[in-house]
PDB file of N, CA and C in Angstrom:
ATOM      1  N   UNK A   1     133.544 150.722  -1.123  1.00  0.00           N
ATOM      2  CA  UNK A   1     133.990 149.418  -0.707  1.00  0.00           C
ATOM      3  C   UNK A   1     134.809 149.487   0.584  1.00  0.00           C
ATOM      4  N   UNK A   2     135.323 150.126   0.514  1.00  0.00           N
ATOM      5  CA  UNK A   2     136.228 150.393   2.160  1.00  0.00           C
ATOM      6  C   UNK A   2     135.665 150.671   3.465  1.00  0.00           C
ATOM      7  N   UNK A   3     134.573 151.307   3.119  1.00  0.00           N
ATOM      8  CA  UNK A   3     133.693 151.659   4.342  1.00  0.00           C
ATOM      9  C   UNK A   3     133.059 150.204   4.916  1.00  0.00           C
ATOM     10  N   UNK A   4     132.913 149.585   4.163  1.00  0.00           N
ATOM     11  CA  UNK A   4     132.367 148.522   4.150  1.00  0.00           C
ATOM     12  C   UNK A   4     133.402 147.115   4.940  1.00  0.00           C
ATOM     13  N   UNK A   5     134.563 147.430   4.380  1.00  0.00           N
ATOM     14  CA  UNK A   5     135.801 146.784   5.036  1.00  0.00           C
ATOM     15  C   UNK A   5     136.063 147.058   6.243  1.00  0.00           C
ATOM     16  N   UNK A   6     135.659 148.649   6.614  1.00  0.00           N
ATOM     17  CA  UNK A   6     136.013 149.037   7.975  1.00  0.00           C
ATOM     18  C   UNK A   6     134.724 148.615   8.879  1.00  0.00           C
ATOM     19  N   UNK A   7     133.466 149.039   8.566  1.00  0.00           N
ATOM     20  CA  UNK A   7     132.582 148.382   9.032  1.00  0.00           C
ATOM     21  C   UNK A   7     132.593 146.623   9.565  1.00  0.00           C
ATOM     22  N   UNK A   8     133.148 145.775   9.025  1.00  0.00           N
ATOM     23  CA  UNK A   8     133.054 144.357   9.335  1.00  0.00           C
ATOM     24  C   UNK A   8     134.144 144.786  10.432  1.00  0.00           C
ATOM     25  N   UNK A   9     135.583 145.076  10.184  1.00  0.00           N
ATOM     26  CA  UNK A   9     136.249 145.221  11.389  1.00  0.00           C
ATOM     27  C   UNK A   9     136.292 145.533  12.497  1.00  0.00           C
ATOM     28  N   UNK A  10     134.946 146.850  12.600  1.00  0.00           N
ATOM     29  CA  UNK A  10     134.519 146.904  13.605  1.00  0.00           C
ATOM     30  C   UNK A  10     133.585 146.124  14.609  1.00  0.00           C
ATOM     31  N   UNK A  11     133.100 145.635  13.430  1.00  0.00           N
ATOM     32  CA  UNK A  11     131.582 144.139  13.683  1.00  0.00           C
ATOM     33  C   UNK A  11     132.366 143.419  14.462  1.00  0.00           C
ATOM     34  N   UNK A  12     132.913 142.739  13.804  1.00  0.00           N
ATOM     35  CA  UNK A  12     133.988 141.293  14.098  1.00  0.00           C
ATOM     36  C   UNK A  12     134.219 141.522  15.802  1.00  0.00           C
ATOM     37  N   UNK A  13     135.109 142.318  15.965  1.00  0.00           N
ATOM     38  CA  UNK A  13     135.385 142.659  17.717  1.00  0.00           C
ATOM     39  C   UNK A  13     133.970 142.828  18.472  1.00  0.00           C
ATOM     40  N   UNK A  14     132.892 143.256  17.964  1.00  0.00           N
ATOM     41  CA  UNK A  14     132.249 143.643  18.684  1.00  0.00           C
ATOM     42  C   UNK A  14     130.977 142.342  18.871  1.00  0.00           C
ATOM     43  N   UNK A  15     131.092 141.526  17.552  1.00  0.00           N
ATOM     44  CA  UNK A  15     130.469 140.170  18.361  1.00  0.00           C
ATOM     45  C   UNK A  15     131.236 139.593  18.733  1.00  0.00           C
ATOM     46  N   UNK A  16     132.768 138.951  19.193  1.00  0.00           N
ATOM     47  CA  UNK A  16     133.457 138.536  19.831  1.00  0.00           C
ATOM     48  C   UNK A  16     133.451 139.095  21.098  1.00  0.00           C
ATOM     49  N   UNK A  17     133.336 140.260  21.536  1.00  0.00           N
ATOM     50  CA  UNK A  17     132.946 140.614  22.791  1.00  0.00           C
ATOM     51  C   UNK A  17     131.384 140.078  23.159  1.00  0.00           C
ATOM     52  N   UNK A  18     130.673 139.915  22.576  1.00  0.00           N
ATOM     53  CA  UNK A  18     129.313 139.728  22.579  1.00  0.00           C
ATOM     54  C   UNK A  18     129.076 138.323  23.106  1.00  0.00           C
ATOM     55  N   UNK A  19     129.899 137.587  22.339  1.00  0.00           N
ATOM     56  CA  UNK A  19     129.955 135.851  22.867  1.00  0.00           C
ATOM     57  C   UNK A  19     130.872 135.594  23.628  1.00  0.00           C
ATOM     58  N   UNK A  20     131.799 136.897  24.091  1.00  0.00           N
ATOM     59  CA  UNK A  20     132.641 136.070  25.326  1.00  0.00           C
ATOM     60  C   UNK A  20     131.565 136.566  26.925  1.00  0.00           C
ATOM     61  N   UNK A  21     131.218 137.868  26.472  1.00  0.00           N
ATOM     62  CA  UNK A  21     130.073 137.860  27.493  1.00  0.00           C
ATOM     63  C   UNK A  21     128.790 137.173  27.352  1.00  0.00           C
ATOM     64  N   UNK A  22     128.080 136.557  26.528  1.00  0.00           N
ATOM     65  CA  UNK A  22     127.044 135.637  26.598  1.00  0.00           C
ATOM     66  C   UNK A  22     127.543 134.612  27.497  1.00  0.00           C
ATOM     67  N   UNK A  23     128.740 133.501  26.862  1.00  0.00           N
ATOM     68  CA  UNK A  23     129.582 132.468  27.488  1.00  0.00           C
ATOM     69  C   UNK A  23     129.844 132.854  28.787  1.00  0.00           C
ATOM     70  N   UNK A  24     130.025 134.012  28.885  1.00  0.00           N
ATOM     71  CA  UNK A  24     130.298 134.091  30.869  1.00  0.00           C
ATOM     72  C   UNK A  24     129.137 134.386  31.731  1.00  0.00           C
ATOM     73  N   UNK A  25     127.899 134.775  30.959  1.00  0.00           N
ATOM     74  CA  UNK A  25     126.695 134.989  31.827  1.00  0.00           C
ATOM     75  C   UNK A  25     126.475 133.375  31.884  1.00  0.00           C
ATOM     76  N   UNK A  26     125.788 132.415  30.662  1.00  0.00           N
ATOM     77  CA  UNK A  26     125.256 131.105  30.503  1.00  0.00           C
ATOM     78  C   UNK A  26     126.250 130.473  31.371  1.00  0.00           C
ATOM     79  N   UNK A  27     127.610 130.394  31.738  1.00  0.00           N
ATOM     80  CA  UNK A  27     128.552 129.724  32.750  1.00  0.00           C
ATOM     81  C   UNK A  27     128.034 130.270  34.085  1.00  0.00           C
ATOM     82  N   UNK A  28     127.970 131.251  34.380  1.00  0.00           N
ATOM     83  CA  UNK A  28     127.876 132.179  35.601  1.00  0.00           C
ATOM     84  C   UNK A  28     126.317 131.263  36.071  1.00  0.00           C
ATOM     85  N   UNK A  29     125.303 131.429  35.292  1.00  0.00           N
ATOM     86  CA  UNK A  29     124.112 131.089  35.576  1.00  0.00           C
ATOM     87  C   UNK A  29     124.060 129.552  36.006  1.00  0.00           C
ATOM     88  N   UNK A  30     124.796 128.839  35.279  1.00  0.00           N
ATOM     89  CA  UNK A  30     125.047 127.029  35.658  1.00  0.00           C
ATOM     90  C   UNK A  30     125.337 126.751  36.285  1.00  0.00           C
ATOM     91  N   UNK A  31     126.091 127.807  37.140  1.00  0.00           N
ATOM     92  CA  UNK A  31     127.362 127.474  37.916  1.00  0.00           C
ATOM     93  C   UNK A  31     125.881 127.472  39.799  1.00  0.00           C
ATOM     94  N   UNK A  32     125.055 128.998  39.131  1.00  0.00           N
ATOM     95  CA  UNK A  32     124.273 129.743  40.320  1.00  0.00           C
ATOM     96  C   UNK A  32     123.051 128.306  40.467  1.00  0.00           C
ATOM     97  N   UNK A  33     122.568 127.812  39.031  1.00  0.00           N
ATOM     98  CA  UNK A  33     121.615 126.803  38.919  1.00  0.00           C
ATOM     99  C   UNK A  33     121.929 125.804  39.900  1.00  0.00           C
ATOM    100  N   UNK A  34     123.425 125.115  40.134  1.00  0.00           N
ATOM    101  CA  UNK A  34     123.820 123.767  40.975  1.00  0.00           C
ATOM    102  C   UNK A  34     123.319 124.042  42.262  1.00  0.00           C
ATOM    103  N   UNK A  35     123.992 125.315  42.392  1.00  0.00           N
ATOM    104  CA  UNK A  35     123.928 125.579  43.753  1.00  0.00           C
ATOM    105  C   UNK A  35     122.750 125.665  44.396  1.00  0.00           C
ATOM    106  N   UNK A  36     121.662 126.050  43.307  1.00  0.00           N
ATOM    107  CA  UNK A  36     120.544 126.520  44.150  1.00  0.00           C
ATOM    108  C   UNK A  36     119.946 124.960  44.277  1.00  0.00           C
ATOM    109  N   UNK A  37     120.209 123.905  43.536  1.00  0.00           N
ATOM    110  CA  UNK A  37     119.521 122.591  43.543  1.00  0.00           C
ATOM    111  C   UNK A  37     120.222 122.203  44.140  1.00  0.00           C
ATOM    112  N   UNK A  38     121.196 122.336  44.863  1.00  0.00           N
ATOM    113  CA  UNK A  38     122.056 121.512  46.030  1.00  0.00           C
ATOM    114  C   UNK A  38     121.320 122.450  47.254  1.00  0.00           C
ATOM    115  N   UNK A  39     121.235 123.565  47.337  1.00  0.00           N
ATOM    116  CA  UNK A  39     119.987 124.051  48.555  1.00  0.00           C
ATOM    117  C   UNK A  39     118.850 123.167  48.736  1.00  0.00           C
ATOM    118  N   UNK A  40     117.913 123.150  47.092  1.00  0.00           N
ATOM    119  CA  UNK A  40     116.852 122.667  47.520  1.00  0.00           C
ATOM    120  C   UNK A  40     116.877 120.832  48.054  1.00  0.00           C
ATOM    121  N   UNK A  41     117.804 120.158  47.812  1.00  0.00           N
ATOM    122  CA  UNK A  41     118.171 119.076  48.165  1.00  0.00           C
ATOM    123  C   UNK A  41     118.247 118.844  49.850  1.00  0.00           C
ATOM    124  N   UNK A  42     118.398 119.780  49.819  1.00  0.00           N
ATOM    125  CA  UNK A  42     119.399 120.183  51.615  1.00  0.00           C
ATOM    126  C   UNK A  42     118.063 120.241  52.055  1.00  0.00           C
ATOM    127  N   UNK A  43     117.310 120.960  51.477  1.00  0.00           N
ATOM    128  CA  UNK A  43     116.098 121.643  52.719  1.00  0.00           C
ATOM    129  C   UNK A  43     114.740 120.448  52.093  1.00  0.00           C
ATOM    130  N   UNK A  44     114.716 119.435  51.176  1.00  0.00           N
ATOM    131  CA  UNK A  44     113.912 118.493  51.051  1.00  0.00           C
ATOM    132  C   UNK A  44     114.593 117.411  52.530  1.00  0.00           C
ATOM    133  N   UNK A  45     115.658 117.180  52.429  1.00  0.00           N
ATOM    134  CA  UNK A  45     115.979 115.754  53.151  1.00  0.00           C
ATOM    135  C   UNK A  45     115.609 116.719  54.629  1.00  0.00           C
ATOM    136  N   UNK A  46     116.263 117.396  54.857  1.00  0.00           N
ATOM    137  CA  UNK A  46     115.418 118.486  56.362  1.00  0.00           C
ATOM    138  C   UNK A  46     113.798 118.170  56.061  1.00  0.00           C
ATOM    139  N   UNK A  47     113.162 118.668  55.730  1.00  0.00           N
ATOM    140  CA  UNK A  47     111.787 118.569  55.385  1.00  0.00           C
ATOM    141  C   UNK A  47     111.418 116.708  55.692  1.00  0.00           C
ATOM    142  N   UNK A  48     111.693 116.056  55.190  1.00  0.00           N
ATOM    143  CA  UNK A  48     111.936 114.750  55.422  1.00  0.00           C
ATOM    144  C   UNK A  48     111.822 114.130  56.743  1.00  0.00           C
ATOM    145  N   UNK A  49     112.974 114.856  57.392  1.00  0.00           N
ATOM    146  CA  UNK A  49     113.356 114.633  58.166  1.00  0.00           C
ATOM    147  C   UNK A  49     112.266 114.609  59.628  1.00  0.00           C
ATOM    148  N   UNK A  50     112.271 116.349  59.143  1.00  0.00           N
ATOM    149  CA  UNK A  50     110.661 116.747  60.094  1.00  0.00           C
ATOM    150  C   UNK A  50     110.031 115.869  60.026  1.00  0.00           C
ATOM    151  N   UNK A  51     109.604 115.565  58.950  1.00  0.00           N
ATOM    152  CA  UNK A  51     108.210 114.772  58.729  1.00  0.00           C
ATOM    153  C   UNK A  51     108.240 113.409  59.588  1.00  0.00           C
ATOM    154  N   UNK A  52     109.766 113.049  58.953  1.00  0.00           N
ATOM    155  CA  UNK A  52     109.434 111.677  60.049  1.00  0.00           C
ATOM    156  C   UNK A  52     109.321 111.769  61.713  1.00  0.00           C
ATOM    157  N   UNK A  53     109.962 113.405  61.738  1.00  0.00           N
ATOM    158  CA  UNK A  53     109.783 113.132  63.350  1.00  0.00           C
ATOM    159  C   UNK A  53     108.606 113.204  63.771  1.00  0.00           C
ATOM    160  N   UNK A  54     107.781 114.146  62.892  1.00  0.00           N
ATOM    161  CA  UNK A  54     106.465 114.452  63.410  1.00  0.00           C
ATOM    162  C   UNK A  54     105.645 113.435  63.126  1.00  0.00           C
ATOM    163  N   UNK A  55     105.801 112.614  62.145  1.00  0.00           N
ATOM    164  CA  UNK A  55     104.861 111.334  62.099  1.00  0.00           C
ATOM    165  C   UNK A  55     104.996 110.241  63.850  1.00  0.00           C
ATOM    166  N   UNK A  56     106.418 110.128  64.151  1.00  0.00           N
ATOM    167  CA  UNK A  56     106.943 109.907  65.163  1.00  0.00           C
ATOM    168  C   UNK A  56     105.994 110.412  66.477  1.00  0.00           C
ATOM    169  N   UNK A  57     106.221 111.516  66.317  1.00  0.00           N
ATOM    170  CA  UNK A  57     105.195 111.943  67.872  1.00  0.00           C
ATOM    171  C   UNK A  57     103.672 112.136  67.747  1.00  0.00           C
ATOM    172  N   UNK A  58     103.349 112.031  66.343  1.00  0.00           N
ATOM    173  CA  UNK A  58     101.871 111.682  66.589  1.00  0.00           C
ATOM    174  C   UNK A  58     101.577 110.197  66.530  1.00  0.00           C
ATOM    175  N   UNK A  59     102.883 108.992  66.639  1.00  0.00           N
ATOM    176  CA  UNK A  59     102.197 108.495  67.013  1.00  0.00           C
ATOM    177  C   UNK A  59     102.594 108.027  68.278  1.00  0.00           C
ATOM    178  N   UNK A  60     103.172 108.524  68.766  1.00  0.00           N
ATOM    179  CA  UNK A  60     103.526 108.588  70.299  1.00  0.00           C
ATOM    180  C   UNK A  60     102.367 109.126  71.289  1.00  0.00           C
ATOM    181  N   UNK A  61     101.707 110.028  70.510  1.00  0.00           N
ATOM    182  CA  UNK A  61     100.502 110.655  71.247  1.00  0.00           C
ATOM    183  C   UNK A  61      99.464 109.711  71.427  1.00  0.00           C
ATOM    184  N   UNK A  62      99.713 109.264  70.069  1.00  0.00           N
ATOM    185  CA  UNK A  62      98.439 108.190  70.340  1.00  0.00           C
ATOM    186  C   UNK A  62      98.593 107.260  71.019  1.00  0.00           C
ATOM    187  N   UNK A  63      99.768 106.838  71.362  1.00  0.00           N
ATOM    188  CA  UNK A  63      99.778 105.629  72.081  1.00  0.00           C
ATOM    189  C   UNK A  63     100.370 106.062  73.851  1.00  0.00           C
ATOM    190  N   UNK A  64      99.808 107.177  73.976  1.00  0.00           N
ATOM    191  CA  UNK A  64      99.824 107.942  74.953  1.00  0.00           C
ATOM    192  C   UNK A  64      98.863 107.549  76.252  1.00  0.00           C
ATOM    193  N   UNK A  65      97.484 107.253  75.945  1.00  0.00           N
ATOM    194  CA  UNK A  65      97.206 106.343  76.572  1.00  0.00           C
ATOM    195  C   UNK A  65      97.079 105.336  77.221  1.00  0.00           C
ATOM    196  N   UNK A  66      98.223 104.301  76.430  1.00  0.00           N
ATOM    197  CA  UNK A  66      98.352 103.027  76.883  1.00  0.00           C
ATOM    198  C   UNK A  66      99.443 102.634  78.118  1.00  0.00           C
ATOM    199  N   UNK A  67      99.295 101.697  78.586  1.00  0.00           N
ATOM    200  CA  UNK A  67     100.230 101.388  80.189  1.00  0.00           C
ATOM    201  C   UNK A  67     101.603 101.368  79.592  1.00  0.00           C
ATOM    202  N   UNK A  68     101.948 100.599  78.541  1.00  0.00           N
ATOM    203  CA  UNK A  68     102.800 100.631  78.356  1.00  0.00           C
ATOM    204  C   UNK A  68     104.110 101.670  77.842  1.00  0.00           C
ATOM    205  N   UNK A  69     103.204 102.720  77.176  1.00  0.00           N
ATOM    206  CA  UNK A  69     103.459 104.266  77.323  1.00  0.00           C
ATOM    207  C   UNK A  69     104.269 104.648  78.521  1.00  0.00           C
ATOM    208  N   UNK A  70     103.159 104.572  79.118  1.00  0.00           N
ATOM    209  CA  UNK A  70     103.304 104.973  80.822  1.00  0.00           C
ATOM    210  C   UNK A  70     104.585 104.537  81.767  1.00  0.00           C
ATOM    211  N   UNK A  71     104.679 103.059  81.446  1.00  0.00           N
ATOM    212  CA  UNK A  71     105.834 102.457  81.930  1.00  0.00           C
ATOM    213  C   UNK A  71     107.227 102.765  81.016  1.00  0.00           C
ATOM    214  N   UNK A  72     107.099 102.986  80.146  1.00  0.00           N
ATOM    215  CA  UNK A  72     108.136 103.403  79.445  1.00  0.00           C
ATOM    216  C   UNK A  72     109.000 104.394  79.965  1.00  0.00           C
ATOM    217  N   UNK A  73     107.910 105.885  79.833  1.00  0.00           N
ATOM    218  CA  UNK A  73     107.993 107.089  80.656  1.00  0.00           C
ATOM    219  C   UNK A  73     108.942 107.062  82.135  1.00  0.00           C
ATOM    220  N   UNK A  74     108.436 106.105  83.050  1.00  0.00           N
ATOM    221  CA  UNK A  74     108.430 105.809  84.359  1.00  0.00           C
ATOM    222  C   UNK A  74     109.676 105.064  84.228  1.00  0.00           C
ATOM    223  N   UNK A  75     110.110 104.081  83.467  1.00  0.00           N
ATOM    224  CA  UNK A  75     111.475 104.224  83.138  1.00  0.00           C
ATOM    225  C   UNK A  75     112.551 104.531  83.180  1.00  0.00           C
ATOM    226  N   UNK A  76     112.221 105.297  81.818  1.00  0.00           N
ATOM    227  CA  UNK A  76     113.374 106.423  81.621  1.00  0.00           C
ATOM    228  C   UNK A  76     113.131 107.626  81.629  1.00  0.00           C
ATOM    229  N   UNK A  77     112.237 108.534  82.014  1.00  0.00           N
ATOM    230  CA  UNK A  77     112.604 109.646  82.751  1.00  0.00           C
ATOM    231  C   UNK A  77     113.180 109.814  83.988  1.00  0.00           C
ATOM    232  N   UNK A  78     111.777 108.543  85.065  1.00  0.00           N
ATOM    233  CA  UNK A  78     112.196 109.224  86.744  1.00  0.00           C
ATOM    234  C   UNK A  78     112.857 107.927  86.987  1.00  0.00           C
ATOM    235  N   UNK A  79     113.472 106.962  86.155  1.00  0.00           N
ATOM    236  CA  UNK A  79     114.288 105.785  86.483  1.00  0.00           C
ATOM    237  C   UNK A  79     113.434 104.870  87.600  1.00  0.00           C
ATOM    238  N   UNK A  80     112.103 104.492  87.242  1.00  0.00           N
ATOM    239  CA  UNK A  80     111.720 103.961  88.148  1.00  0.00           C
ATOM    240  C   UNK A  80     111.758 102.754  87.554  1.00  0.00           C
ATOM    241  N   UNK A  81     111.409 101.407  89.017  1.00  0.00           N
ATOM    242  CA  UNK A  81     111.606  99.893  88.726  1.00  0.00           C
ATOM    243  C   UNK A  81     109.958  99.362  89.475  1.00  0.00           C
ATOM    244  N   UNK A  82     110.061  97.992  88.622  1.00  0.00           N
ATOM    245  CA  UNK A  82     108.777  97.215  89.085  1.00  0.00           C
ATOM    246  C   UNK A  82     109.350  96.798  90.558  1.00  0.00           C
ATOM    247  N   UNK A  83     108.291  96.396  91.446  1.00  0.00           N
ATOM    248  CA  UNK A  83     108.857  96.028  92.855  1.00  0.00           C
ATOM    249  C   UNK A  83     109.574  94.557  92.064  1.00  0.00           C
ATOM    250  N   UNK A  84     110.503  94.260  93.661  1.00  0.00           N
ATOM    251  CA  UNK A  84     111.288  93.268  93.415  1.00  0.00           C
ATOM    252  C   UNK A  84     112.271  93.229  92.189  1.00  0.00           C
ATOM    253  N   UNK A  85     112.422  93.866  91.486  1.00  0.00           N
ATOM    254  CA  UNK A  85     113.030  94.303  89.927  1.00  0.00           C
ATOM    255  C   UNK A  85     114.173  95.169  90.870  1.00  0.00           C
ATOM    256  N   UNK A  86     115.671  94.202  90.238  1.00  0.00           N
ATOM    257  CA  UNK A  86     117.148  94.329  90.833  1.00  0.00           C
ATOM    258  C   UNK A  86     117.562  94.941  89.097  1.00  0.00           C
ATOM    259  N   UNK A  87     118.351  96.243  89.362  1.00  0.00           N
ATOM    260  CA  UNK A  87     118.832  97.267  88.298  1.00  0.00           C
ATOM    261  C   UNK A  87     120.393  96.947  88.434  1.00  0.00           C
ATOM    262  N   UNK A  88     121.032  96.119  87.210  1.00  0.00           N
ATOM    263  CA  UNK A  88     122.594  96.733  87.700  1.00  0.00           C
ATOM    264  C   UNK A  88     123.086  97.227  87.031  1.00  0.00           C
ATOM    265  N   UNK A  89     124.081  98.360  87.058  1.00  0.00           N
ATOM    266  CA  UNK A  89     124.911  99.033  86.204  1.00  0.00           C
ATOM    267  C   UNK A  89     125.746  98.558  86.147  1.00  0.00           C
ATOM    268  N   UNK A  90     126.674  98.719  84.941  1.00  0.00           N
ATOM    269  CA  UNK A  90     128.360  98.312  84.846  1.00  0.00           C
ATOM    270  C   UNK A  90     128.694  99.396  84.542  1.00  0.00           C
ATOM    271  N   UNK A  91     129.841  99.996  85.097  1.00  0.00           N
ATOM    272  CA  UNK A  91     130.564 101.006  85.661  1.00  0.00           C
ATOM    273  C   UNK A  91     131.526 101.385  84.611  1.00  0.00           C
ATOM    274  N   UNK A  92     132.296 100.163  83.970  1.00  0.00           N
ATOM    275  CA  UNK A  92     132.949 100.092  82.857  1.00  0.00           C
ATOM    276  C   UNK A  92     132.745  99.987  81.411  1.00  0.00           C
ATOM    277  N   UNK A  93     131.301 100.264  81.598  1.00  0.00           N
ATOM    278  CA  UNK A  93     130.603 100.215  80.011  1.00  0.00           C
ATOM    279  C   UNK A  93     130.589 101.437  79.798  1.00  0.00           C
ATOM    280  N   UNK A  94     131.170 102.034  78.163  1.00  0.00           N
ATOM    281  CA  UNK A  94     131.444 103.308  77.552  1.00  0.00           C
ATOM    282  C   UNK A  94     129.739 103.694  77.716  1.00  0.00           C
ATOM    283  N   UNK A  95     129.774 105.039  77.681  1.00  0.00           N
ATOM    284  CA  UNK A  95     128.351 105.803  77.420  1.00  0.00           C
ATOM    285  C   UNK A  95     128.728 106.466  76.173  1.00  0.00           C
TER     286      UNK A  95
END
């Protein structure tokens, strides 16, 4: 009968160690789980993001052709004006 007494005493500690390390892996792992779904969150709205730009310049391409394209361009890249077309700046407007 004693062996038997000493046996549980030894048990006892040794699944209490058992479930304080289970409890700290299953925490440890929940903790690694957020994080990795707060990554993939991050790199969907990026992804997103792309997408809209690239939907953006294809359809910019397509409308690449048209005059109004063109004048756009002519614009605002080389700041050009229609004849007779008066440009004024205000000097005091924030950029």
């Amino acid at each position: 009968m004693k062996k038997t007494a000493n046996g549980l005493k030894l048990i006892f500690p040794l699944m209490i160690l058992c479930l304080c390390f289970i409890s700290f892996k299953i925490y440890s792992q929940n903790k690694e789980i957020s994080q990795l779904k707060e990554k993939i969150s991050l790199k969907d709205q990026a992804y997103n993001e792309i997408s809209q730009s690239i939907s953006d310049l294809e359809e910019e391409i397509e409308s690449s052709d048209s005059l109004s394209f063109v004048e756009k361009i002519a614009r605002d890249e080389y700041k050009m004006v229609k004849p007779k077309e008066i440009i004024f700046i205000d000097k005091d407007k924030d950029l």
